[in-house]
C-alpha atoms as a PDB file:
ATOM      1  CA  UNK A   1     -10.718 -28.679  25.074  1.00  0.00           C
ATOM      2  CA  UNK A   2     -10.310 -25.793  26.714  1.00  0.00           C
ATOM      3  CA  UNK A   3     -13.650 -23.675  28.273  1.00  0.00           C
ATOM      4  CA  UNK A   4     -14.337 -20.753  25.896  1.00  0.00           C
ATOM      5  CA  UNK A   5     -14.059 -17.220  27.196  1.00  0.00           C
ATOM      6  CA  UNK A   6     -16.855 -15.208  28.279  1.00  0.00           C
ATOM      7  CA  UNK A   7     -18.051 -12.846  25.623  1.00  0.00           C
ATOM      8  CA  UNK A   8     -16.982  -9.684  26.966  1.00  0.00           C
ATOM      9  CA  UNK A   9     -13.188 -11.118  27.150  1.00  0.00           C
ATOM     10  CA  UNK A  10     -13.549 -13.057  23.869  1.00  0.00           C
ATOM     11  CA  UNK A  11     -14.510  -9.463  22.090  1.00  0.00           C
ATOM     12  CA  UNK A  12     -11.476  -7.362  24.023  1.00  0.00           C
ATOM     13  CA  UNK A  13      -9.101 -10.121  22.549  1.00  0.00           C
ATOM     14  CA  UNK A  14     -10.404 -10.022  19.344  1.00  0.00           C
ATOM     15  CA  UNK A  15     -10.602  -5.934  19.151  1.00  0.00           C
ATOM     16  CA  UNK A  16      -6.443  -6.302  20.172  1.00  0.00           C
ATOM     17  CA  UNK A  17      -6.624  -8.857  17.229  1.00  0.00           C
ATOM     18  CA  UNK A  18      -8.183  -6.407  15.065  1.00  0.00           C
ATOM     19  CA  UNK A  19      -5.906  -3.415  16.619  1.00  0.00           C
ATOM     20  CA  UNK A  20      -2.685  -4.808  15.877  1.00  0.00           C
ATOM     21  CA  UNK A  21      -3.212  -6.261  12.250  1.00  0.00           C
ATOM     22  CA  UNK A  22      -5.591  -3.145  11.162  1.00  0.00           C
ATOM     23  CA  UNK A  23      -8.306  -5.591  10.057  1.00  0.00           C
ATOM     24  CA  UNK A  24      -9.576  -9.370  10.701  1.00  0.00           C
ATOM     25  CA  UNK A  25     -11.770 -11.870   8.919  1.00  0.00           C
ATOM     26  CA  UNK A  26     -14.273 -14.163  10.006  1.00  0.00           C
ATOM     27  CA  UNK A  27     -12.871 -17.283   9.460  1.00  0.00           C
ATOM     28  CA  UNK A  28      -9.224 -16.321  11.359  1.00  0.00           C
ATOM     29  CA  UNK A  29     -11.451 -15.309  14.376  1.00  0.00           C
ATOM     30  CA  UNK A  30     -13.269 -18.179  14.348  1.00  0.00           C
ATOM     31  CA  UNK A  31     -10.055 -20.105  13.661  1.00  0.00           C
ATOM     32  CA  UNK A  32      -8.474 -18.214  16.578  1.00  0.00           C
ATOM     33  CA  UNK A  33     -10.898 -18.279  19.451  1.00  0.00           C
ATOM     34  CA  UNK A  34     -12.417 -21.670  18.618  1.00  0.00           C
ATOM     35  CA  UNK A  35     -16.269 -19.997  18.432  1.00  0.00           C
ATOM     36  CA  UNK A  36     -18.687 -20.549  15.231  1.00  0.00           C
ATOM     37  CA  UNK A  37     -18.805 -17.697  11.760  1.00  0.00           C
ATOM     38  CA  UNK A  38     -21.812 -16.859  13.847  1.00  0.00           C
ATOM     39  CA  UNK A  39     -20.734 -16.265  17.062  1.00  0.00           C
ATOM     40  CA  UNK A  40     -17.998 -13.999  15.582  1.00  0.00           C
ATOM     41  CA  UNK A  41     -20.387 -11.819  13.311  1.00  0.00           C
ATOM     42  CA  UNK A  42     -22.411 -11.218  16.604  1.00  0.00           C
ATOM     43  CA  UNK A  43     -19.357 -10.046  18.273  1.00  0.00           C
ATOM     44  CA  UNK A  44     -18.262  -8.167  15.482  1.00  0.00           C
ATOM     45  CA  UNK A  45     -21.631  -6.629  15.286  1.00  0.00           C
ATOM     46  CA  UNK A  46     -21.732  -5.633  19.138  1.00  0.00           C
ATOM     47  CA  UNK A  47     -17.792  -4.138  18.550  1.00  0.00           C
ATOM     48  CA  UNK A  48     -19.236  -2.120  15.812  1.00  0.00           C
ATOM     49  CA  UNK A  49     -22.055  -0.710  17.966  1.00  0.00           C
ATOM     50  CA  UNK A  50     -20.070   0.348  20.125  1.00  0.00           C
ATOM     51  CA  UNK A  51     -18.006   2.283  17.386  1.00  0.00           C
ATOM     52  CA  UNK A  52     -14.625   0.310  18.118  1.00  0.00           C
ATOM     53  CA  UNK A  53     -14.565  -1.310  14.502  1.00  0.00           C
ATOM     54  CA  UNK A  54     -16.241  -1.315  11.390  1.00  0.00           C
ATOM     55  CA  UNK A  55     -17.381  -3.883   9.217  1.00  0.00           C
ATOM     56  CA  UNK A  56     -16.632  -4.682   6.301  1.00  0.00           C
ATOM     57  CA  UNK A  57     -17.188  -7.810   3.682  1.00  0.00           C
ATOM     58  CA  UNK A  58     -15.764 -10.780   5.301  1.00  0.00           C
ATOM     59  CA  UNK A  59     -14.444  -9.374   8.520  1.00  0.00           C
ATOM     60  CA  UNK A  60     -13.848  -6.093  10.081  1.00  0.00           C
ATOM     61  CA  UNK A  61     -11.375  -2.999  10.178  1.00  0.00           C
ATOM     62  CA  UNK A  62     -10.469  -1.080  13.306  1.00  0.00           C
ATOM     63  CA  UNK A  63     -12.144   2.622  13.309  1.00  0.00           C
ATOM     64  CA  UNK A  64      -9.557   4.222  15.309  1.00  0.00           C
ATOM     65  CA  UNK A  65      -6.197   3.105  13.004  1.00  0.00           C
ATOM     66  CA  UNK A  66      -6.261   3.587   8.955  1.00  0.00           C
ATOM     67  CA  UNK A  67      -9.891   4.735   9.001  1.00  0.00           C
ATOM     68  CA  UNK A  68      -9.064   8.684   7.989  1.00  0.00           C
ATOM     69  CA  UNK A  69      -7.134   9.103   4.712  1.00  0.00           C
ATOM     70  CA  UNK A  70      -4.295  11.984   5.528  1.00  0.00           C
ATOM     71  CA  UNK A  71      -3.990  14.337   2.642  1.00  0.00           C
ATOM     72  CA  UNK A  72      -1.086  14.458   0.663  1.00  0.00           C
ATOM     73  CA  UNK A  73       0.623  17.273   2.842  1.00  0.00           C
ATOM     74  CA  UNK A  74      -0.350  15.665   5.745  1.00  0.00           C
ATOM     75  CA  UNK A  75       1.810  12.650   5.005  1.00  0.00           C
ATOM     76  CA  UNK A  76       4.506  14.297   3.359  1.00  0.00           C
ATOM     77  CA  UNK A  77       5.239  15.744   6.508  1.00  0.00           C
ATOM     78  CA  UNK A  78       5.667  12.075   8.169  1.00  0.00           C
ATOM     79  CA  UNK A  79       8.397   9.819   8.200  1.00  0.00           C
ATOM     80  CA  UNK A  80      10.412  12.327   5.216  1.00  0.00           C
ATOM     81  CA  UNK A  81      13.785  11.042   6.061  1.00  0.00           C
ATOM     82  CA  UNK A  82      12.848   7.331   5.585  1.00  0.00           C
ATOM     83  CA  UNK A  83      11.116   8.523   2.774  1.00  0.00           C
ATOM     84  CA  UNK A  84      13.811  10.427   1.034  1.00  0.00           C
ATOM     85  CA  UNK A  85      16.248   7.085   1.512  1.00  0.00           C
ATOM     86  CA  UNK A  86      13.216   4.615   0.428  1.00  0.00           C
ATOM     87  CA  UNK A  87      12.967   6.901  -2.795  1.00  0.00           C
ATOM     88  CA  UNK A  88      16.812   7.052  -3.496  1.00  0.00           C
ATOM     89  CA  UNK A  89      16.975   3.035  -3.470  1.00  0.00           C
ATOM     90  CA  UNK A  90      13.926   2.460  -5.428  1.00  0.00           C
ATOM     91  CA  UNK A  91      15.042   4.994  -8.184  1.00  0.00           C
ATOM     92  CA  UNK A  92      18.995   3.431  -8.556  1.00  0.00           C
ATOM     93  CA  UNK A  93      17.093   0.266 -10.108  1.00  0.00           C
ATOM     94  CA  UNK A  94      16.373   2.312 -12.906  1.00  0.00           C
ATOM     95  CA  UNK A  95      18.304   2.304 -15.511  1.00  0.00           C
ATOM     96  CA  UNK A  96      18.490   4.884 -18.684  1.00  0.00           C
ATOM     97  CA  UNK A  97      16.173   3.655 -21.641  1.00  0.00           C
ATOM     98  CA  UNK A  98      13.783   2.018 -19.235  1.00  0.00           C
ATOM     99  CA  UNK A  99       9.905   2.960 -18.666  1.00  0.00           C
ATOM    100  CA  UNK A 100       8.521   3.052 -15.038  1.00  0.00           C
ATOM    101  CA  UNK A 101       5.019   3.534 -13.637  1.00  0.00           C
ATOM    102  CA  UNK A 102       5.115   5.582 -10.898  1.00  0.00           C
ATOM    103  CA  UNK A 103       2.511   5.424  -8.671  1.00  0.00           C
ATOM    104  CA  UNK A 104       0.882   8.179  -6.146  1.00  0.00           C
ATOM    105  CA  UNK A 105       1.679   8.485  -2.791  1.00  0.00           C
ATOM    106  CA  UNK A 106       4.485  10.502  -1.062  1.00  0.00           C
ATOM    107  CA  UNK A 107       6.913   8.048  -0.722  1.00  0.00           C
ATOM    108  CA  UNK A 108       6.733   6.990  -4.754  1.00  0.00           C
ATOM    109  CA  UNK A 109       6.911  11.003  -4.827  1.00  0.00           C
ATOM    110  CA  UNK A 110      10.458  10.787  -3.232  1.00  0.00           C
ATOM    111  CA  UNK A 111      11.531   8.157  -5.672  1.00  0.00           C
ATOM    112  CA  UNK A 112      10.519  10.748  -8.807  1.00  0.00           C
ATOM    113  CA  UNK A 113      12.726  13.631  -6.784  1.00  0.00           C
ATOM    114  CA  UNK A 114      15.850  10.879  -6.805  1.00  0.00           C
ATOM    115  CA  UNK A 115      15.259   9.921 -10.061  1.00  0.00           C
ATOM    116  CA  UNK A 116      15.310  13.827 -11.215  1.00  0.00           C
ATOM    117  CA  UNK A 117      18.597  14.272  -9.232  1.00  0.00           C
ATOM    118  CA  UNK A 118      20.026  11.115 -11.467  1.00  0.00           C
ATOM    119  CA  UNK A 119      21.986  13.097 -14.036  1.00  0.00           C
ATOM    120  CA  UNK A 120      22.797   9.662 -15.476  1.00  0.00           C
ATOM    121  CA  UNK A 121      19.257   8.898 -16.890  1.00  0.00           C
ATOM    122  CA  UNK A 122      18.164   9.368 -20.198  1.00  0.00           C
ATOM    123  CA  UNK A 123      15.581   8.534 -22.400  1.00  0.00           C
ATOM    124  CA  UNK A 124      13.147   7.415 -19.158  1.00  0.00           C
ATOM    125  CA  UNK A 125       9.723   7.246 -19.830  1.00  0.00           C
ATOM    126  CA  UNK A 126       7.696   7.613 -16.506  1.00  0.00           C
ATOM    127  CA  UNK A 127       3.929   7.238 -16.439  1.00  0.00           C
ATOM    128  CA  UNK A 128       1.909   8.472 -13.553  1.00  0.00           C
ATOM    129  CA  UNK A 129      -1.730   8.745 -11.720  1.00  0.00           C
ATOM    130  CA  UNK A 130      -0.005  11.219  -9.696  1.00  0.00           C
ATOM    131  CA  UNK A 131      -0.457  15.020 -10.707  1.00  0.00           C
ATOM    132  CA  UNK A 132       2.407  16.200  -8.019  1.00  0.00           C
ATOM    133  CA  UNK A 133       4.365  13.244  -8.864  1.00  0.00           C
ATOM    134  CA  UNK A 134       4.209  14.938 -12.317  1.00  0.00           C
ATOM    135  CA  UNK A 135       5.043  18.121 -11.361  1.00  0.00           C
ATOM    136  CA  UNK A 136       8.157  16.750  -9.580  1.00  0.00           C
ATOM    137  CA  UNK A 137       9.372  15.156 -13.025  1.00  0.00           C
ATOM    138  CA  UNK A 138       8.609  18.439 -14.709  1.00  0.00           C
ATOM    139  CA  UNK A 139      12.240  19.314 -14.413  1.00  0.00           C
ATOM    140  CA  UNK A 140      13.658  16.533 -15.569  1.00  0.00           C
ATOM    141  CA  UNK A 141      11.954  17.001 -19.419  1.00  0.00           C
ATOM    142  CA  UNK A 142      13.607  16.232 -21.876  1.00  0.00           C
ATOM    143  CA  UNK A 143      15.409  13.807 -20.424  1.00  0.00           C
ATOM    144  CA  UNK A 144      12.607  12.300 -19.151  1.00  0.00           C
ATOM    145  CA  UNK A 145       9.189  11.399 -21.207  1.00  0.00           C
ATOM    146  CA  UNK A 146       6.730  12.637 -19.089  1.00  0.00           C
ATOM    147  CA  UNK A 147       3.140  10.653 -19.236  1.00  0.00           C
ATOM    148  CA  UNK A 148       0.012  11.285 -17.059  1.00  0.00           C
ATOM    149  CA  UNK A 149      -2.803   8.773 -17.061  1.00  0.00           C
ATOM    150  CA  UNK A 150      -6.048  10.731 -16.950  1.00  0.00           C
ATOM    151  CA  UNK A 151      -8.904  10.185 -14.966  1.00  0.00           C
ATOM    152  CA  UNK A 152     -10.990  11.286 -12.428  1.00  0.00           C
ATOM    153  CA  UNK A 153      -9.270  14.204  -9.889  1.00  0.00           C
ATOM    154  CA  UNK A 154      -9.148  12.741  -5.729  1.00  0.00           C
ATOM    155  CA  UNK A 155      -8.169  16.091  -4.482  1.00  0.00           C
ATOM    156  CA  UNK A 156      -6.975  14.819  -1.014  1.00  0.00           C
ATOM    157  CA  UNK A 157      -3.940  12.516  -2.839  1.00  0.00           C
ATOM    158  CA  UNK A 158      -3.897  14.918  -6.039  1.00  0.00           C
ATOM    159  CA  UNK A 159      -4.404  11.416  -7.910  1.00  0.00           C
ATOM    160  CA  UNK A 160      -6.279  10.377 -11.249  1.00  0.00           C
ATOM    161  CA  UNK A 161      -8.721   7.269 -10.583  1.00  0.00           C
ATOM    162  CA  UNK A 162     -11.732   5.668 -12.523  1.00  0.00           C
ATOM    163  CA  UNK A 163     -13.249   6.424 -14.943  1.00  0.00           C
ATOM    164  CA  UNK A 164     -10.737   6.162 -17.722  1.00  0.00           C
ATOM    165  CA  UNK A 165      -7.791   6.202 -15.989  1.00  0.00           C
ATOM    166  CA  UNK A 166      -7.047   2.260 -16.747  1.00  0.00           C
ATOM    167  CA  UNK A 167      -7.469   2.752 -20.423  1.00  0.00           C
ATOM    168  CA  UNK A 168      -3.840   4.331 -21.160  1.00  0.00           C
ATOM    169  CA  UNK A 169      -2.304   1.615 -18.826  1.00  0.00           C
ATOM    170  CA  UNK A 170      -4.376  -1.177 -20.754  1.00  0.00           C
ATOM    171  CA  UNK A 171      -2.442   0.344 -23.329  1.00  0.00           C
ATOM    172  CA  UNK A 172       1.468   0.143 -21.941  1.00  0.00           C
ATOM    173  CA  UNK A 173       3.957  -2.727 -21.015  1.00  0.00           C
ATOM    174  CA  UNK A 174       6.638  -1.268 -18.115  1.00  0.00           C
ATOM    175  CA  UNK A 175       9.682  -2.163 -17.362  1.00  0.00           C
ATOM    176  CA  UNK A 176       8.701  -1.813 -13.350  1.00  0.00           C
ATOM    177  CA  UNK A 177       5.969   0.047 -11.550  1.00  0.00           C
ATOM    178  CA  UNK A 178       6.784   1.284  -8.167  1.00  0.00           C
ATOM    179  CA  UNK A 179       3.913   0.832  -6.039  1.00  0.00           C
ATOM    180  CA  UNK A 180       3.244   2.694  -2.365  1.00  0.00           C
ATOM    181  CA  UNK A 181       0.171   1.076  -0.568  1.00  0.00           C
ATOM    182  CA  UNK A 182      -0.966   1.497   3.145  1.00  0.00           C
ATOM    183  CA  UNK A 183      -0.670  -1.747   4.058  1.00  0.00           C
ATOM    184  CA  UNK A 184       1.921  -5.109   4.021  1.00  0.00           C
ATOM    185  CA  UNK A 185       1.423  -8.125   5.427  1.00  0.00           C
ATOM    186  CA  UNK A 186       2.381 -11.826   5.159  1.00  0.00           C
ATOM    187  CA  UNK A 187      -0.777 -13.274   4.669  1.00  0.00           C
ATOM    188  CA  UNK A 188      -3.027  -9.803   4.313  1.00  0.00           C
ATOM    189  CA  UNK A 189      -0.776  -8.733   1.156  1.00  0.00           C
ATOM    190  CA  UNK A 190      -0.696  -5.185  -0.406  1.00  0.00           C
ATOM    191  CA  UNK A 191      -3.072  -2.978   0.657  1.00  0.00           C
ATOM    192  CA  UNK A 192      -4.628   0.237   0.721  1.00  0.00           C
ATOM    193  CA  UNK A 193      -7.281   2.280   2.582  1.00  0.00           C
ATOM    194  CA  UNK A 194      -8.599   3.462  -0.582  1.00  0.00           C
ATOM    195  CA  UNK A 195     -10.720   1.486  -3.107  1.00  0.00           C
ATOM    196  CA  UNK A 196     -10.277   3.320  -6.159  1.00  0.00           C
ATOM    197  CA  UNK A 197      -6.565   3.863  -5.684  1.00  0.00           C
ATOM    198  CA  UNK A 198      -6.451   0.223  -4.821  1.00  0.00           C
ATOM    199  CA  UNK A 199      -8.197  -0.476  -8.219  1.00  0.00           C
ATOM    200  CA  UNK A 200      -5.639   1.440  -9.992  1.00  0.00           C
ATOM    201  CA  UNK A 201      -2.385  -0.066  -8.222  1.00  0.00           C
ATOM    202  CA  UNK A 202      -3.591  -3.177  -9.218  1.00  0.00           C
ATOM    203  CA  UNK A 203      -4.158  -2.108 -13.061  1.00  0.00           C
ATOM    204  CA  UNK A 204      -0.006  -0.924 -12.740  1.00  0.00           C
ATOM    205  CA  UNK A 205       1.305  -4.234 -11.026  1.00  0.00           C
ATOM    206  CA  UNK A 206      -1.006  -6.123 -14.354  1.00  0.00           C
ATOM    207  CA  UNK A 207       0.957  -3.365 -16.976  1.00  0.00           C
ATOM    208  CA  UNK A 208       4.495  -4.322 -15.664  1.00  0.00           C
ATOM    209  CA  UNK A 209       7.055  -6.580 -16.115  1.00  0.00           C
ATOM    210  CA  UNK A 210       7.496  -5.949 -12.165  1.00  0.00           C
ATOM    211  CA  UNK A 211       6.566  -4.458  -9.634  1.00  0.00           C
ATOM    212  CA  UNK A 212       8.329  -2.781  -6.587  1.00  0.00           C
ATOM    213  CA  UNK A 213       6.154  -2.173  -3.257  1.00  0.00           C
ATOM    214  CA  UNK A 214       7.661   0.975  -1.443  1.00  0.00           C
ATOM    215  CA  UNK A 215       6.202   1.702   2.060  1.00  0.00           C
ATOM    216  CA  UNK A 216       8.140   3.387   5.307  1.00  0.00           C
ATOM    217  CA  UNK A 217       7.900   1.104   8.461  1.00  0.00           C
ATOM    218  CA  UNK A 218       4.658   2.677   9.831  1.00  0.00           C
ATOM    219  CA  UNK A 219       2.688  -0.031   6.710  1.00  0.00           C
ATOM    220  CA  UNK A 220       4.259  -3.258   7.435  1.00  0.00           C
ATOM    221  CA  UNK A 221       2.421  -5.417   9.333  1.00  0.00           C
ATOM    222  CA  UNK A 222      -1.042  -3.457   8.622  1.00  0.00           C
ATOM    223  CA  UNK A 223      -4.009  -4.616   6.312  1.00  0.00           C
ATOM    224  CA  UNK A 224      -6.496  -2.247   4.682  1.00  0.00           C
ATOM    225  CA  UNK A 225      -9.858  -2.794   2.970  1.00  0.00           C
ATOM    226  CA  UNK A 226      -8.234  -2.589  -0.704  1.00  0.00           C
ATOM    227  CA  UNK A 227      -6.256  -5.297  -2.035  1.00  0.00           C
ATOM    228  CA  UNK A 228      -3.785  -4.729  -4.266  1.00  0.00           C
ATOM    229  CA  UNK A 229      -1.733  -8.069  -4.418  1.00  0.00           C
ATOM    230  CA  UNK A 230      -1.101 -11.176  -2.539  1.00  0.00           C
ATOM    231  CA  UNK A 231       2.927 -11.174  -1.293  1.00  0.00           C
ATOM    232  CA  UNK A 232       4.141 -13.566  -3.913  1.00  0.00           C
ATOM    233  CA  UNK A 233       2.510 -11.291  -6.881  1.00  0.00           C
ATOM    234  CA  UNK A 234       5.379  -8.337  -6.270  1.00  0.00           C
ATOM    235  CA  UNK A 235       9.132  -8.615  -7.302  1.00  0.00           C
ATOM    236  CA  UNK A 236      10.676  -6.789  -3.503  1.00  0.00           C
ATOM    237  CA  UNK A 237       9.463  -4.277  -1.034  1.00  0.00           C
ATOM    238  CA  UNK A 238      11.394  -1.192  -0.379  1.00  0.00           C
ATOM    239  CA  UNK A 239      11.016  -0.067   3.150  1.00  0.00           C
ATOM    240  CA  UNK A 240      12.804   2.100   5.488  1.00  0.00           C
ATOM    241  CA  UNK A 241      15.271   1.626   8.883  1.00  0.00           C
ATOM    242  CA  UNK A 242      11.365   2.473  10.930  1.00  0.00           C
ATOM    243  CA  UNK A 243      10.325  -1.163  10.206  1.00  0.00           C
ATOM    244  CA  UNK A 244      10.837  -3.616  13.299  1.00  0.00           C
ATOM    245  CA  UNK A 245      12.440  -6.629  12.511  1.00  0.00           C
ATOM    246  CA  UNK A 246      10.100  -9.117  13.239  1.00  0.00           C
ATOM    247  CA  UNK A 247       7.829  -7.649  10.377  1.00  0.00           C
ATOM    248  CA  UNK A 248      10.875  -7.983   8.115  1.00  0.00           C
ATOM    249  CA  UNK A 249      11.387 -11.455   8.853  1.00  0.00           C
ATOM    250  CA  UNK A 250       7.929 -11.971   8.696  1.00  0.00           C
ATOM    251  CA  UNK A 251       7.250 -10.959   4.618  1.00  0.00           C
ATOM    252  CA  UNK A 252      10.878 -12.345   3.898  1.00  0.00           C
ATOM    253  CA  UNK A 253       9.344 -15.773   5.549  1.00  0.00           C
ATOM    254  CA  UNK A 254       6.699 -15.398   3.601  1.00  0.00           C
ATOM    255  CA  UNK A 255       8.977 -15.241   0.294  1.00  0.00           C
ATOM    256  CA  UNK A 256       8.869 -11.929  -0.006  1.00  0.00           C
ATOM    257  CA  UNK A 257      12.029 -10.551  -0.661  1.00  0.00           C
ATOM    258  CA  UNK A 258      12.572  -6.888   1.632  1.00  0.00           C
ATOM    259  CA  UNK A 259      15.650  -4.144   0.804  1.00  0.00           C
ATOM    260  CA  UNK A 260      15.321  -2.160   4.174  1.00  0.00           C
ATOM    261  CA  UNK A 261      17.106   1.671   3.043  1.00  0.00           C
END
């Protein structure tokens, strides 16, 4: 058995830990550096003193990586090209007649623009938590049945959350429901900085008869506070040419399926 590392090591290891997944429980550090539930809290405990992480039920989350939500613009400004491609491959699995829940986020935002451009649809119903997302479908009325959820109004993502914004989807069966998330990893899952958007993802993955996870490169390999859905609970993932390949092989080891656009 090997000696175990002096506490001030043992907590810069598990910090890089921490750092390159975007959040850690208990039991994998304990797992990891062979030390007791206890002896990780405390560490965890003097790493959030010291403002490196925060903690959070069952583990902890790094402060300095996912903590601050970007607004809507903000994101929309990062990554667009991926985006654009992520959007166009997500919206040729639709086919005319079908109904889709679109969620919010920029990149499912890029999927309503390409399925606008698709002259060929008809007769789509798209339902949405997203009030840009339903501006960009505007145009395509009355091709397209427009639907928004209702809710409660997050101004930073433009996005309708609890209360009441579960009741309609309670109410509707989907063909698919592309979801965008913050996070994807093997063992982590789908996940998302934010609780009550997290909430509602989950309430659209539950409402279809699939669901598609769409996320640029900059997710994979990240965990976030909100989970959405274990790996095996989504159809694919949708990402962009950004994502390194060991993260690829990584979810496709872990049976989930990846298109990379």
């Amino acid at each position: 058995m090997s000696e175990p590392l002096p506490a001030a090591l043992r907590r810069e290891r598990m910090l890089d830990l921490i750092g390159r997944a975007g959040f850690a429980r208990v039991a994998d550090l304990s797992e990891a550096f062979q030390v007791s539930d206890v002896t990780v809290r405390s560490d965890l405990d003097a790493l959030d003193r010291e403002q490196s992480i925060r903690r959070v039920h069952g583990g902890a989350v790094l402060r300095t990586v996912g903590m601050r939500e970007p607004s809507f613009e903000e994101a929309l400004e990062s990554s667009a090209d991926e985006k654009r491609r992520i959007g166009e491959a997500a919206a040729a699995m639709v086919v005319p007649g079908s109904s889709v829940l679109l969620d919010v986020g920029t990149t499912t935002a890029a999927i309503a623009r390409a399925l606008v451009e698709r002259e060929d649809l008809e007769g789509v119903t798209v339902i949405t938590n997203g009030l840009t997302i339903a501006l960009e479908l505007e145009r395509a009325i009355p091709r397209f049945e427009v639907v928004v959820t209702g809710g409660t109004l997050r101004p930073l993502q433009h996005s309708l959350v609890e209360p009441l914004a579960s009741v309609l989807l309670g109410r509707v069966h989907a063909d698919v429901a592309f979801l965008g998330c913050t996070g994807v990893h093997p063992t982590g899952g789908i996940t998302n900085v934010n609780l009550p958007e997290a909430d509602l993802k989950r309430a659209m993955l539950h409402s279809a008869e699939r669901a598609v996870v769409v996320a640029d490169g900059s997710k994979l390999g990240r965990t976030h506070v909100g989970r959405i859905a274990a790996v095996d609970e989504v159809a694919e993932l949708v990402t962009g040419g950004s994502a390194s390949g060991d993260d690829v092989r990584a979810l496709r080891d872990a049976g989930l399926p990846v298109v990379v656009a």
